[in-house]
C-alpha atoms as a PDB file:
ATOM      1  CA  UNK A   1     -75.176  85.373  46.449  1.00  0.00           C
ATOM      2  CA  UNK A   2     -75.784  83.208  43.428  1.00  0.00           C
ATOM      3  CA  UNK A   3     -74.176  85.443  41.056  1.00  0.00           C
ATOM      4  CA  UNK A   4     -70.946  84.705  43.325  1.00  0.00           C
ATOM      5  CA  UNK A   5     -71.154  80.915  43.176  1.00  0.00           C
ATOM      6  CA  UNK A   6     -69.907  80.394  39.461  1.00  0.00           C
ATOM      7  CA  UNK A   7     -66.838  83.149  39.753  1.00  0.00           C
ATOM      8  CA  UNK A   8     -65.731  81.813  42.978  1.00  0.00           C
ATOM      9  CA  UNK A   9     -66.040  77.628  41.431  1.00  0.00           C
ATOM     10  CA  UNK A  10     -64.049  79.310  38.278  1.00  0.00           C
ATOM     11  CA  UNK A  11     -61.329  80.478  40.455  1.00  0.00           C
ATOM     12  CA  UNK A  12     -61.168  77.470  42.269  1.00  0.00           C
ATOM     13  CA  UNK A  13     -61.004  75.134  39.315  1.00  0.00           C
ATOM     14  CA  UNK A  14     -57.731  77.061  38.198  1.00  0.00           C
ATOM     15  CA  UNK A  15     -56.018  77.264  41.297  1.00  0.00           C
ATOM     16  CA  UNK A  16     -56.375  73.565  41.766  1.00  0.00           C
ATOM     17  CA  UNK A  17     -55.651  72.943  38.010  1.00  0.00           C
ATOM     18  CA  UNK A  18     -52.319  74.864  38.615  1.00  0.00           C
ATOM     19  CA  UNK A  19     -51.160  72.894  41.467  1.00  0.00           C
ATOM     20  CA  UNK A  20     -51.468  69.579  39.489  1.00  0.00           C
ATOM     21  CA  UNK A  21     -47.911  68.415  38.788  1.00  0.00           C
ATOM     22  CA  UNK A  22     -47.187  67.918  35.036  1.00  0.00           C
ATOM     23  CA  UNK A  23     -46.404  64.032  33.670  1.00  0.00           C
ATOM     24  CA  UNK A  24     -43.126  62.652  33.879  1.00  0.00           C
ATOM     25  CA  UNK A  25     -42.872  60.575  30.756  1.00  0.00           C
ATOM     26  CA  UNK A  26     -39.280  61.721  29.950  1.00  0.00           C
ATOM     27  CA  UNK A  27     -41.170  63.754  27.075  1.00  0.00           C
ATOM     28  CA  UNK A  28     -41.190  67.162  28.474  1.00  0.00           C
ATOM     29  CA  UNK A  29     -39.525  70.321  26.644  1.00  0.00           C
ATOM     30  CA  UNK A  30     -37.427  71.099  29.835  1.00  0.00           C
ATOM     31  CA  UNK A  31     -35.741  68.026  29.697  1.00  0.00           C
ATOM     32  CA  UNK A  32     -34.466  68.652  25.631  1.00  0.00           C
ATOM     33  CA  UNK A  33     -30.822  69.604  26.492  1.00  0.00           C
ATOM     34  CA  UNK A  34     -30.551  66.540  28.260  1.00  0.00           C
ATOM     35  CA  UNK A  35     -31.551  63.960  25.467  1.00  0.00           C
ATOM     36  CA  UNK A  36     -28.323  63.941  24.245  1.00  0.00           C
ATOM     37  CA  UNK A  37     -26.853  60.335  23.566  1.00  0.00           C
ATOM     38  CA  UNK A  38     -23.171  60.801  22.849  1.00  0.00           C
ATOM     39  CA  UNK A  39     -21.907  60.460  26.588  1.00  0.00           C
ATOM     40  CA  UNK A  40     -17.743  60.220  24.542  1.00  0.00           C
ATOM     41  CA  UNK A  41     -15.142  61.978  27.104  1.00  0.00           C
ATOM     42  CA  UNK A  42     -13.143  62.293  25.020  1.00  0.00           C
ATOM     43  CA  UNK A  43     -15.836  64.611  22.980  1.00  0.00           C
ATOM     44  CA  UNK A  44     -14.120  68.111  22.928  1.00  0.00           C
ATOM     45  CA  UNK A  45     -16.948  70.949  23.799  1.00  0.00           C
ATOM     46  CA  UNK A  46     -17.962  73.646  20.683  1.00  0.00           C
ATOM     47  CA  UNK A  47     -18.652  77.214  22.461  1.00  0.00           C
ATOM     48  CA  UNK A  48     -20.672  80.095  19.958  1.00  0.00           C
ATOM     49  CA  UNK A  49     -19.444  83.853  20.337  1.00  0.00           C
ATOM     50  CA  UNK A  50     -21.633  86.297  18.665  1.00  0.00           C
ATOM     51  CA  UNK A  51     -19.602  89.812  18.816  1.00  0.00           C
ATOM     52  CA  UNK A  52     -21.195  93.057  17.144  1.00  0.00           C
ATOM     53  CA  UNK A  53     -18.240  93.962  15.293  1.00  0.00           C
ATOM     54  CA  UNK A  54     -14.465  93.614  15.107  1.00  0.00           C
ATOM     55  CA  UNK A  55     -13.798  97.023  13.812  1.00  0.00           C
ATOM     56  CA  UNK A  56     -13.061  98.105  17.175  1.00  0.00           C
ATOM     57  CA  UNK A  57      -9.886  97.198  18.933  1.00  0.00           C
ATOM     58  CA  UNK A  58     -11.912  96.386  22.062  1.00  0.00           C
ATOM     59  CA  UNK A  59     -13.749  93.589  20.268  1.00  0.00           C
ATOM     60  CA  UNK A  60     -10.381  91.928  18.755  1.00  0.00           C
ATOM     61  CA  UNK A  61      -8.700  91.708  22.213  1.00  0.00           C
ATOM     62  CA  UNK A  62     -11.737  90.110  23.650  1.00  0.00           C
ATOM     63  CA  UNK A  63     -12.420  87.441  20.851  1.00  0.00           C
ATOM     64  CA  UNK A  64      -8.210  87.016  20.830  1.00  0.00           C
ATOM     65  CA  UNK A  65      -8.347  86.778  24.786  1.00  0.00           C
ATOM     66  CA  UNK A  66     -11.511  84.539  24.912  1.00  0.00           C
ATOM     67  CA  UNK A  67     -10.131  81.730  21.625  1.00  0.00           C
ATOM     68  CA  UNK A  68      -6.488  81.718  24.119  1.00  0.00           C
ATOM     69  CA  UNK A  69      -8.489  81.146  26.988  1.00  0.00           C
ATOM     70  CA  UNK A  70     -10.289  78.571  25.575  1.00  0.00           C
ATOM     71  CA  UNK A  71      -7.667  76.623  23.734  1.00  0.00           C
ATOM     72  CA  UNK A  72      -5.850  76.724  27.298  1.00  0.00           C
ATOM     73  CA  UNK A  73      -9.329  74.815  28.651  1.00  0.00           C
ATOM     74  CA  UNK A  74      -8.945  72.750  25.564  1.00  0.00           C
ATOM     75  CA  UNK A  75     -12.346  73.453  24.733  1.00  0.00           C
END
């Protein structure tokens, strides 16, 4: 029985340890997209597009439809 005592308290201690809530200081890593300052509407939006290749035709319609779509967003 007493070899069951110390396994069982382990188990415990994590489960409770995992159902502590984490600090909210503002500090966290899940808030780091959200730090951002400049709040300027007027603050036009920069969008990446990482494409293989644009040796195939395929890949220059896409990247020609996408840039039209997104000057139409004005973005």
């Amino acid at each position: 029985m007493q070899r069951f005592i110390i396994p069982i308290f382990l188990i415990l201690a994590f489960f409770l340890a995992a159902c502590v809530n984490a600090p909210q200081n503002g500090n966290s890593v899940a808030t780091g997209s959200s730090n951002q300052t400049n709040k300027d509407p007027n603050r036009r939006i920069k969008i990446g597009f990482a494409m293989d290749t644009q040796k195939e035709e395929r890949w220059v319609r896409d990247r020609e439809a996408f840039e039209a779509h997104c000057k139409q967003l004005n973005v």
